[in-house]
PDB file of N, CA and C in Angstrom:
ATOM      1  N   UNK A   1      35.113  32.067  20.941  1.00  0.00           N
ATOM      2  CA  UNK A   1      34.088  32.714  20.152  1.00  0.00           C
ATOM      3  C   UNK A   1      33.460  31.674  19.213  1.00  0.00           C
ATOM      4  N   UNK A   2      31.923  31.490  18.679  1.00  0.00           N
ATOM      5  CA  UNK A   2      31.572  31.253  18.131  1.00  0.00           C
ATOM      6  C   UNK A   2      31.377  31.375  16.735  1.00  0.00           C
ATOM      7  N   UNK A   3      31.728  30.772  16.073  1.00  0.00           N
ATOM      8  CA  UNK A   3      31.501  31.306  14.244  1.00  0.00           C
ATOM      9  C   UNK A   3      30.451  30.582  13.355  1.00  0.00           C
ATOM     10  N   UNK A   4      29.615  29.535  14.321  1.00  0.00           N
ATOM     11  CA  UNK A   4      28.599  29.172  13.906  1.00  0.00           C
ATOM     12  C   UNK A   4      26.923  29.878  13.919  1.00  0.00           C
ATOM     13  N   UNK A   5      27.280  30.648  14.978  1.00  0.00           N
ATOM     14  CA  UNK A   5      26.273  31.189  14.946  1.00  0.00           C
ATOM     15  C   UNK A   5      25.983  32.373  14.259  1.00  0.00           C
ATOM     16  N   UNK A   6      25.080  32.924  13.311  1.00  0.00           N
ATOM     17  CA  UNK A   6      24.777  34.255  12.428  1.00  0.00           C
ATOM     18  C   UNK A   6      23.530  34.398  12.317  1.00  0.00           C
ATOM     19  N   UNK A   7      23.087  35.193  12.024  1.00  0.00           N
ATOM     20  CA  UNK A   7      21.543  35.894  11.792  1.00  0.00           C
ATOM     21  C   UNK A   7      21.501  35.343  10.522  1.00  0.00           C
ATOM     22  N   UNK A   8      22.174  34.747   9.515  1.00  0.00           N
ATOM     23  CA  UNK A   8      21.852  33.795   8.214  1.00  0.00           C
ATOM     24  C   UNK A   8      20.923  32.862   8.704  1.00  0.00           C
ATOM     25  N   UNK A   9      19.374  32.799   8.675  1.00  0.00           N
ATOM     26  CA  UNK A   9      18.593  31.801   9.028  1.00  0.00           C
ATOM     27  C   UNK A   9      18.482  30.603   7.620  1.00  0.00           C
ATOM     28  N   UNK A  10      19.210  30.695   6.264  1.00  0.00           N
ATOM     29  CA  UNK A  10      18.670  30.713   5.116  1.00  0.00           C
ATOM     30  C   UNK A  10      19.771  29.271   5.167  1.00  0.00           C
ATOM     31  N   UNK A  11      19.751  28.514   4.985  1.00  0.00           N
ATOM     32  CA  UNK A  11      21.225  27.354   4.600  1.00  0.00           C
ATOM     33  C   UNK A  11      20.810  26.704   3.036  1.00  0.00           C
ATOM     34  N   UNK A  12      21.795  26.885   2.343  1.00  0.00           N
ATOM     35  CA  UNK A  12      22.037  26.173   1.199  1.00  0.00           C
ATOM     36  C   UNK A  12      21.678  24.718   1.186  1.00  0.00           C
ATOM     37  N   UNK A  13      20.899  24.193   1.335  1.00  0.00           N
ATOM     38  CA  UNK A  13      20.602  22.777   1.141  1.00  0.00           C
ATOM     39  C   UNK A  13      20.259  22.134  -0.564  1.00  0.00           C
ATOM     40  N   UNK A  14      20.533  22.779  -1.332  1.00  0.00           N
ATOM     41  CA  UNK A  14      20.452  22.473  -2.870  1.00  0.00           C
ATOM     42  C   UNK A  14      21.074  21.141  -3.117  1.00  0.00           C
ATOM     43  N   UNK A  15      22.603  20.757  -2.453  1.00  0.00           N
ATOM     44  CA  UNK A  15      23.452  19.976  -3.070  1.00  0.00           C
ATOM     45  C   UNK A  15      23.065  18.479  -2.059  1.00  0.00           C
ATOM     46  N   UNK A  16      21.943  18.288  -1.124  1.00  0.00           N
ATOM     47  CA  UNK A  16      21.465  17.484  -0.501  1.00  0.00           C
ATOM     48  C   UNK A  16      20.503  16.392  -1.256  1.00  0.00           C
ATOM     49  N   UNK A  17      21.060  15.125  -1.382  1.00  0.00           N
ATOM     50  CA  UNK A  17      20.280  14.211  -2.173  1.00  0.00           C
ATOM     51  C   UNK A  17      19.254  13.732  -1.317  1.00  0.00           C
ATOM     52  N   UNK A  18      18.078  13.590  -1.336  1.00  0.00           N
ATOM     53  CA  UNK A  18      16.959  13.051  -0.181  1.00  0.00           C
ATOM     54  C   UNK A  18      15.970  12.275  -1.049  1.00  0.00           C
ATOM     55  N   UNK A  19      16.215  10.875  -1.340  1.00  0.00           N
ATOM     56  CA  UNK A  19      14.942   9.973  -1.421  1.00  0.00           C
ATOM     57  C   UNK A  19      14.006  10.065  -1.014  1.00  0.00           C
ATOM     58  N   UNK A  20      12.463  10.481  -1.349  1.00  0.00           N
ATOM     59  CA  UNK A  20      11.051  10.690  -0.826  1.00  0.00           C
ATOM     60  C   UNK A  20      10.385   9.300  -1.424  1.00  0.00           C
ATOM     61  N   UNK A  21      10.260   8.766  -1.031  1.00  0.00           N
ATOM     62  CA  UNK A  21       8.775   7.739  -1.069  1.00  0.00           C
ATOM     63  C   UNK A  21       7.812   7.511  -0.389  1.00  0.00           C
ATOM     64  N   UNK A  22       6.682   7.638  -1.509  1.00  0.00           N
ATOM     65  CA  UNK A  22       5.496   8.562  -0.845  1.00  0.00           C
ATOM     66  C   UNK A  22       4.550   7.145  -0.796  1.00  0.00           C
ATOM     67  N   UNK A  23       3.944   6.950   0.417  1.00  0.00           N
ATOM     68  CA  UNK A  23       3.224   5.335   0.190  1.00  0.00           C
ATOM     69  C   UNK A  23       1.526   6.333   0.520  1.00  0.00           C
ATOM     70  N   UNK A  24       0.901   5.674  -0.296  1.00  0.00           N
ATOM     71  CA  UNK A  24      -0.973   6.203  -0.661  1.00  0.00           C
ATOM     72  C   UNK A  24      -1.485   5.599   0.193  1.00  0.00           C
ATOM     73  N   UNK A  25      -1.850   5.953   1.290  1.00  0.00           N
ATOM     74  CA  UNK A  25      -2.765   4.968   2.071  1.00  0.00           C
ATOM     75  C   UNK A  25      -4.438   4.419   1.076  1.00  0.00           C
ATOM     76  N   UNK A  26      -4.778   5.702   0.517  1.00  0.00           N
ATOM     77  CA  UNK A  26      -5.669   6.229  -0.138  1.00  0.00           C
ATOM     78  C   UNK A  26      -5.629   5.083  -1.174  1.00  0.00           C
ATOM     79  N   UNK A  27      -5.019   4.990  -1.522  1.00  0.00           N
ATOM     80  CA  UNK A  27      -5.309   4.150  -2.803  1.00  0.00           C
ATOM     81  C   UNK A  27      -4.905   2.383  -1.992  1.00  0.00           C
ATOM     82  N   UNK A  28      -4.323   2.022  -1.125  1.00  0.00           N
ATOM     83  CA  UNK A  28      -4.022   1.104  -0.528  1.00  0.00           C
ATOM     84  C   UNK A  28      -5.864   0.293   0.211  1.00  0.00           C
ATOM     85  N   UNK A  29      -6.209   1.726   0.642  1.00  0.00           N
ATOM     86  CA  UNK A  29      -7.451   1.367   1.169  1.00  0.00           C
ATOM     87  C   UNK A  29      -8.497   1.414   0.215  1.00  0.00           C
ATOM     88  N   UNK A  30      -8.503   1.995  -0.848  1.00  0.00           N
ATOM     89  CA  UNK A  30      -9.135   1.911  -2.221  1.00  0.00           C
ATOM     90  C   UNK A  30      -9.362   0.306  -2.709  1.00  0.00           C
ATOM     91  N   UNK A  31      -8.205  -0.655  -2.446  1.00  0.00           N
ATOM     92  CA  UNK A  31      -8.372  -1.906  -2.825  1.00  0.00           C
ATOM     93  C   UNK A  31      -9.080  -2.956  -2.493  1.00  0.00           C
ATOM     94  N   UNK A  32      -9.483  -2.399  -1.390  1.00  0.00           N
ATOM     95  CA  UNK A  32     -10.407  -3.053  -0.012  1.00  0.00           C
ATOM     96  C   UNK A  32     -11.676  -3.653  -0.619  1.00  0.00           C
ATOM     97  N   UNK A  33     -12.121  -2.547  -2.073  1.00  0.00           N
ATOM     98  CA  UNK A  33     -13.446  -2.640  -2.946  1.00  0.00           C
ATOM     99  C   UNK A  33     -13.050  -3.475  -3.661  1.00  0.00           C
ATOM    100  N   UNK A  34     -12.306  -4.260  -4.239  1.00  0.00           N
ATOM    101  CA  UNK A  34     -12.208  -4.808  -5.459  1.00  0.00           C
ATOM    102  C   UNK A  34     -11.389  -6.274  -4.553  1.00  0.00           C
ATOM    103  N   UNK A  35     -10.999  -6.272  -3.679  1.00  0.00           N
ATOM    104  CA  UNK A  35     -10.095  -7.340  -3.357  1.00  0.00           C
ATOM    105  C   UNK A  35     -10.864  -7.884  -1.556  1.00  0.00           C
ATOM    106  N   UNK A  36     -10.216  -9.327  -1.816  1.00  0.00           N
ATOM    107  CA  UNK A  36     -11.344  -9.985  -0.537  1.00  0.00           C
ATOM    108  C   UNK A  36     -10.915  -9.208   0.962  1.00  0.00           C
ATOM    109  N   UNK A  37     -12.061  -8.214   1.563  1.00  0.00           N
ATOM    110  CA  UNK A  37     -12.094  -7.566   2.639  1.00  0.00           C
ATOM    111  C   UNK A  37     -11.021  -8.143   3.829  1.00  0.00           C
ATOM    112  N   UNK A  38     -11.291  -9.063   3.865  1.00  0.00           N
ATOM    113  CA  UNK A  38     -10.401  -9.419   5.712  1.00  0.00           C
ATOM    114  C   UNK A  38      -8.877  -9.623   5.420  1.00  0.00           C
ATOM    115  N   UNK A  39      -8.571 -10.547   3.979  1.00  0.00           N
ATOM    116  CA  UNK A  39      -7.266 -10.728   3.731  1.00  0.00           C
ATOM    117  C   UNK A  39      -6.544  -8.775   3.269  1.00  0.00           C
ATOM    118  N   UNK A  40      -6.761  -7.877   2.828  1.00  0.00           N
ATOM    119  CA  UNK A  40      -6.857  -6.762   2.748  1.00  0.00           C
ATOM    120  C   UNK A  40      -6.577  -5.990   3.658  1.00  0.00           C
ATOM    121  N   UNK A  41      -7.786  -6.060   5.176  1.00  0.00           N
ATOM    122  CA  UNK A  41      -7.285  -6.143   6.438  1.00  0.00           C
ATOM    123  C   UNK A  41      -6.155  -6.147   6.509  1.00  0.00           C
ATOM    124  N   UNK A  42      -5.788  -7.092   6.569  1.00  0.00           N
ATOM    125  CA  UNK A  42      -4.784  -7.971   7.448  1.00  0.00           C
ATOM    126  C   UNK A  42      -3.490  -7.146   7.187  1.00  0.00           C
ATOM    127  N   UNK A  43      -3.403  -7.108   5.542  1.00  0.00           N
ATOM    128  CA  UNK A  43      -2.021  -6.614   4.876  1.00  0.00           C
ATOM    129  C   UNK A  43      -2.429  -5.109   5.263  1.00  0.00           C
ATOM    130  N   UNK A  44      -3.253  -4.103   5.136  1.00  0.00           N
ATOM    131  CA  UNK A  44      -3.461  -2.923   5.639  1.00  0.00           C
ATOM    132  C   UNK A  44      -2.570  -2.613   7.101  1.00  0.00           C
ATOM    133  N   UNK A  45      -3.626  -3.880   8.237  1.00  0.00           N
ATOM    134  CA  UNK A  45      -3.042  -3.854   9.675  1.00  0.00           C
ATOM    135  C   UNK A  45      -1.279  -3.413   9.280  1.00  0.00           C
ATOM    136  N   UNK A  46      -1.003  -4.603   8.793  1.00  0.00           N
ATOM    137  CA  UNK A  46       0.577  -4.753   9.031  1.00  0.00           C
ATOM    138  C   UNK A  46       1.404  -4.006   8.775  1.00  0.00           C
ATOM    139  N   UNK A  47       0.829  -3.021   7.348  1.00  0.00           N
ATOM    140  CA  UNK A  47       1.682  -2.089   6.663  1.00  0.00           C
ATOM    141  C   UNK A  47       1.311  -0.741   7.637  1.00  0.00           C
ATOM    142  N   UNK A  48       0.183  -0.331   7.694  1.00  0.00           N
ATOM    143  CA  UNK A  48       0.180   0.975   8.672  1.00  0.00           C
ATOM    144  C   UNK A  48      -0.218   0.791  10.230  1.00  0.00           C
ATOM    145  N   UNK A  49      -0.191  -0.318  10.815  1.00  0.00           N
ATOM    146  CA  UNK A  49      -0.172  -0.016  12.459  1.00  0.00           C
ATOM    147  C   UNK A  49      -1.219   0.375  12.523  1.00  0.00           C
ATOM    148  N   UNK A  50      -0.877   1.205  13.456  1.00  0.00           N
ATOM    149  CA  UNK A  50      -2.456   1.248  14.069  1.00  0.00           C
ATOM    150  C   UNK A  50      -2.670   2.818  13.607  1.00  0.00           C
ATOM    151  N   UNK A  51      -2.029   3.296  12.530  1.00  0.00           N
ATOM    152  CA  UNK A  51      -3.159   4.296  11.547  1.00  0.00           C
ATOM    153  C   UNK A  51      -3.838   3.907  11.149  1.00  0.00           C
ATOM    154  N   UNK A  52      -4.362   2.581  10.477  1.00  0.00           N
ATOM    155  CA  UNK A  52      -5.466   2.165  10.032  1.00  0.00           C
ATOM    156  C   UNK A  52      -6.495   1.362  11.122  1.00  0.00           C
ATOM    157  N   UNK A  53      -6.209   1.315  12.329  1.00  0.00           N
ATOM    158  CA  UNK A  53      -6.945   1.729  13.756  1.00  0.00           C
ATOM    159  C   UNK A  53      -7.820   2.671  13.988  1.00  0.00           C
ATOM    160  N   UNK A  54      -6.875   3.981  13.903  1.00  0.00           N
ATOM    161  CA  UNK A  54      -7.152   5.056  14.267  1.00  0.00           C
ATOM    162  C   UNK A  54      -8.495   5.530  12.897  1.00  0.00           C
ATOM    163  N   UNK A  55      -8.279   5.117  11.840  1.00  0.00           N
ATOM    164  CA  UNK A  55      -8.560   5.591  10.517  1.00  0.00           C
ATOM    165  C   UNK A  55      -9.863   4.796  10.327  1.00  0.00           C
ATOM    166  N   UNK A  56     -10.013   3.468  10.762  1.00  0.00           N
ATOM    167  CA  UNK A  56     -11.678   2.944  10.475  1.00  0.00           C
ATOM    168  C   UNK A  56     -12.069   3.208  11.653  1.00  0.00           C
ATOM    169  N   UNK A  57     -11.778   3.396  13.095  1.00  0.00           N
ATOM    170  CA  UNK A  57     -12.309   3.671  13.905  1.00  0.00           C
ATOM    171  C   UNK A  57     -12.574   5.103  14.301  1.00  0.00           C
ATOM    172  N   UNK A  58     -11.787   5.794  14.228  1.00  0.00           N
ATOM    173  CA  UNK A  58     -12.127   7.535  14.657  1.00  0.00           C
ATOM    174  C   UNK A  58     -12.563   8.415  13.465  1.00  0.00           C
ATOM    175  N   UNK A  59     -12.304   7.901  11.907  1.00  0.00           N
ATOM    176  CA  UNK A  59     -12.507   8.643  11.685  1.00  0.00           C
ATOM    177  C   UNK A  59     -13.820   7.999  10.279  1.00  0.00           C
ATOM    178  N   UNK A  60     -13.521   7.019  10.967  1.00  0.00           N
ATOM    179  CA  UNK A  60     -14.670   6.770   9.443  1.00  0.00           C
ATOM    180  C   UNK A  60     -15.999   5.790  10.711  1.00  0.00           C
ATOM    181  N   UNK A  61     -15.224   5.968  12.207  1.00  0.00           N
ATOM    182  CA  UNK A  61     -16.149   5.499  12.963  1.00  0.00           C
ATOM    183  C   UNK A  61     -16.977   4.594  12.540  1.00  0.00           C
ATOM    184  N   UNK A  62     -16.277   3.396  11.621  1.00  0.00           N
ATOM    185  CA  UNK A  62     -17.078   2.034  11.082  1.00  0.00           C
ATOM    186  C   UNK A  62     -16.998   0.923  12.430  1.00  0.00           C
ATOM    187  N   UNK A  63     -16.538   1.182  13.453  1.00  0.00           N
ATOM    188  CA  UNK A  63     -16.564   0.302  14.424  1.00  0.00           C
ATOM    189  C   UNK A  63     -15.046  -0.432  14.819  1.00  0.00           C
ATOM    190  N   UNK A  64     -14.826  -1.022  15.752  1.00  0.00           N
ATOM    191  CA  UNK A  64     -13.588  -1.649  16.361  1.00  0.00           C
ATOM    192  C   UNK A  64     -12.930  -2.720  14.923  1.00  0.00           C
ATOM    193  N   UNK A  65     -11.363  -2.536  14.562  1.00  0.00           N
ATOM    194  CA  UNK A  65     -11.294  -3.423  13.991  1.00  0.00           C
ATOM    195  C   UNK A  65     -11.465  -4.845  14.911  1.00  0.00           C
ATOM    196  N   UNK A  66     -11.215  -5.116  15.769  1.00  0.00           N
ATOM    197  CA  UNK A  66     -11.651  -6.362  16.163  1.00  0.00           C
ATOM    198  C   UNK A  66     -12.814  -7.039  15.825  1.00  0.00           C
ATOM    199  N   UNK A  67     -13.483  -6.623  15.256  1.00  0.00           N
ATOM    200  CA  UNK A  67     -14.948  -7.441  15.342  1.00  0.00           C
ATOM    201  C   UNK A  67     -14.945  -6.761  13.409  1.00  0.00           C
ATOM    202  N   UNK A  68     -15.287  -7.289  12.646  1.00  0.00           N
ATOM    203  CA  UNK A  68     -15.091  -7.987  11.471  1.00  0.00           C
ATOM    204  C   UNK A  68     -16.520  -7.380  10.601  1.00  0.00           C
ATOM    205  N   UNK A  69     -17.621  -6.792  11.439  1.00  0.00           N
ATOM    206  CA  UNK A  69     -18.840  -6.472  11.619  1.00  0.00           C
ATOM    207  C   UNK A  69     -18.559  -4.673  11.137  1.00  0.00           C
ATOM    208  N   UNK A  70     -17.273  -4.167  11.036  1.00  0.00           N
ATOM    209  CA  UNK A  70     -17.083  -3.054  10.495  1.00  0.00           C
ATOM    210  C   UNK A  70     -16.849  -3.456   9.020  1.00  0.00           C
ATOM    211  N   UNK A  71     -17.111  -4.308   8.216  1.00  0.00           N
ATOM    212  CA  UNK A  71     -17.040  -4.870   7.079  1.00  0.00           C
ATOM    213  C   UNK A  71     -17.782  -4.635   5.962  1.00  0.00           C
ATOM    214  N   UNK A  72     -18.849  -4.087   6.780  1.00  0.00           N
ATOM    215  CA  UNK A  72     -20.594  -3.887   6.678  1.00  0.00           C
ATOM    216  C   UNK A  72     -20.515  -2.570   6.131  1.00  0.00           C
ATOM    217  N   UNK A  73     -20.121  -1.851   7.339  1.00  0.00           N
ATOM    218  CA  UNK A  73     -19.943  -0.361   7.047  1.00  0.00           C
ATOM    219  C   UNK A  73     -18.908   0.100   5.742  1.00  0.00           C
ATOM    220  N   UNK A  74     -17.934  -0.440   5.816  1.00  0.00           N
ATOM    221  CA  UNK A  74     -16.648  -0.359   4.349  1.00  0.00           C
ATOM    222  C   UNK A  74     -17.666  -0.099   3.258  1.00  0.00           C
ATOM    223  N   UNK A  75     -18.255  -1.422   3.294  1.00  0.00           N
ATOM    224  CA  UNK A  75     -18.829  -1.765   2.097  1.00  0.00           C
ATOM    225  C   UNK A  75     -20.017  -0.261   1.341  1.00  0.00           C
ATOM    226  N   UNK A  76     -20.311   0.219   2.453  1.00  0.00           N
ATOM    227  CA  UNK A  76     -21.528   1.140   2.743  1.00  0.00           C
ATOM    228  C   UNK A  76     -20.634   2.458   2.230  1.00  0.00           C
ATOM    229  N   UNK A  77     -19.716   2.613   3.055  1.00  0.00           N
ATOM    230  CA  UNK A  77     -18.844   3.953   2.136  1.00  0.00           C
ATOM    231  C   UNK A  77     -17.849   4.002   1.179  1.00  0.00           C
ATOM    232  N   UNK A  78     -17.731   2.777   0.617  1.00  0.00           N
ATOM    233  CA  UNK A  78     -17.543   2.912  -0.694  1.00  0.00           C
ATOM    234  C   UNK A  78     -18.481   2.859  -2.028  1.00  0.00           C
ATOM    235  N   UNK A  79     -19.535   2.492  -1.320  1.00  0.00           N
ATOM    236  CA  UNK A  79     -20.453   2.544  -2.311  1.00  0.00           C
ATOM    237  C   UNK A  79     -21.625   4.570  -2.222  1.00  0.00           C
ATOM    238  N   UNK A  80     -20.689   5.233  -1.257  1.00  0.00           N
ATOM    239  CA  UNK A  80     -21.415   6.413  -1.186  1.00  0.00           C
ATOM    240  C   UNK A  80     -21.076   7.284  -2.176  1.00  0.00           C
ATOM    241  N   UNK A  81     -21.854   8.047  -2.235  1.00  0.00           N
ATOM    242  CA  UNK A  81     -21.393   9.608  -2.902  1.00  0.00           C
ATOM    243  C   UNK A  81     -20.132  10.205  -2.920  1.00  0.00           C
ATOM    244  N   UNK A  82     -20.164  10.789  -1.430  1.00  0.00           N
ATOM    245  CA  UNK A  82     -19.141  11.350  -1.037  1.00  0.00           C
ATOM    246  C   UNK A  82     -17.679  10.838  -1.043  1.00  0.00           C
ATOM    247  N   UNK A  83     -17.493   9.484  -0.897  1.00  0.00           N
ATOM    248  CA  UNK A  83     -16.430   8.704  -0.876  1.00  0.00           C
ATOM    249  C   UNK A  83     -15.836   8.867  -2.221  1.00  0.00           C
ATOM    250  N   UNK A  84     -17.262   8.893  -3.334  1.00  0.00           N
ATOM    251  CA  UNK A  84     -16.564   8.202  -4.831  1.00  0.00           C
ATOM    252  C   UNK A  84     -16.301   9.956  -5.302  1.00  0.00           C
ATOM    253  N   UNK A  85     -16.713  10.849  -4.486  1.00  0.00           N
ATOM    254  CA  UNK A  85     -16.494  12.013  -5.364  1.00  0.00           C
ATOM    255  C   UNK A  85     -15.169  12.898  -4.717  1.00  0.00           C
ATOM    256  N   UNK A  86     -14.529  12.154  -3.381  1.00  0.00           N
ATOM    257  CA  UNK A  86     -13.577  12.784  -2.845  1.00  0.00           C
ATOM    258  C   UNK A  86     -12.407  11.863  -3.808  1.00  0.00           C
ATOM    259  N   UNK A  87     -12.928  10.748  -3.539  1.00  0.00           N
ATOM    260  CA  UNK A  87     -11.667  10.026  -4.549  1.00  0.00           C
ATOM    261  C   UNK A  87     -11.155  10.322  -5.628  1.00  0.00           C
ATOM    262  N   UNK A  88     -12.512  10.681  -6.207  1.00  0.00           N
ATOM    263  CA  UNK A  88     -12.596  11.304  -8.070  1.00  0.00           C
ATOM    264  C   UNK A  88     -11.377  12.475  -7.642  1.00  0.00           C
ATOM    265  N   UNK A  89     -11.456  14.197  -6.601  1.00  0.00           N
ATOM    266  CA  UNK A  89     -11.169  14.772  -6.682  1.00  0.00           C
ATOM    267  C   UNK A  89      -9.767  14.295  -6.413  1.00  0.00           C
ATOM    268  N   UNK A  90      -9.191  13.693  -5.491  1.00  0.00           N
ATOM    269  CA  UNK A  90      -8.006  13.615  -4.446  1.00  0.00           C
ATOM    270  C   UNK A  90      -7.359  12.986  -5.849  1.00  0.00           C
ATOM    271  N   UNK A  91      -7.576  11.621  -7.072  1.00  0.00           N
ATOM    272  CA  UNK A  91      -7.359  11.337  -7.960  1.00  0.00           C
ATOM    273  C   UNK A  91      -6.867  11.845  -8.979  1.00  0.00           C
ATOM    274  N   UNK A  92      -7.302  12.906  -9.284  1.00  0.00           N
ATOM    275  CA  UNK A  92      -7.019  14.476  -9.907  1.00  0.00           C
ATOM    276  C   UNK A  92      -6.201  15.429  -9.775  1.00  0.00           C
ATOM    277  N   UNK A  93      -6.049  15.461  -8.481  1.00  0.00           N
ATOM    278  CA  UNK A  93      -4.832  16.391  -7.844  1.00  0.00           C
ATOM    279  C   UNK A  93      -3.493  15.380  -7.800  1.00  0.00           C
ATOM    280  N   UNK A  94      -3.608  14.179  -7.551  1.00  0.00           N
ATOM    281  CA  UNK A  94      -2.758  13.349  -6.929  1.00  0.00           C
ATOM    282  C   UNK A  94      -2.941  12.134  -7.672  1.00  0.00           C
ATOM    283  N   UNK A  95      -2.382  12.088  -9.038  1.00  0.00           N
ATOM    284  CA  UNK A  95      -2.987  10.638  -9.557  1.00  0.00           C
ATOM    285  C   UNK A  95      -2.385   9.543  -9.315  1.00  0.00           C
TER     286      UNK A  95
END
């Protein structure tokens, strides 16, 4: 017979110690404005893989990191509206 199994879906996990460290991409890629673009890159590449692949290319669709010419575009949405007023908000919630 089993005595592990019960309709108790609920488990006491209170006395469980769990380290969270939370790394900001957001503010990592924030630095990109103030600090020299390609060296920035580089340390970006290394620390997130190819989320920051996926992240200038699919979703901010600034172009292939391979070609250096998405540099152009960075520059272009950080200097937008929308960029400086999601930051403002996301900043606020999440300082």
């Amino acid at each position: 017979m089993l005595t592990a199994c019960n309709d108790n879906k609920k488990v006491d996990v209170s006395s469980i110690d769990v380290a969270v460290h939370i790394e900001r991409f957001d503010h990592d890629f924030d630095m990109m404005r103030t600090k020299p673009m390609p060296q920035q890159a580089t340390l970006l590449q290394k620390k997130y893989y190819t989320f920051y692949a996926d992240f200038i290319e699919r979703v901010l669709t600034a172009g292939s990191i391979t070609d250096t010419a998405y540099f152009a575009t960075l520059r272009d949405v950080f200097k937008g509206q929308a960029y400086n007023d999601l930051k403002h908000e996301v900043d606020s919630v999440y300082p």
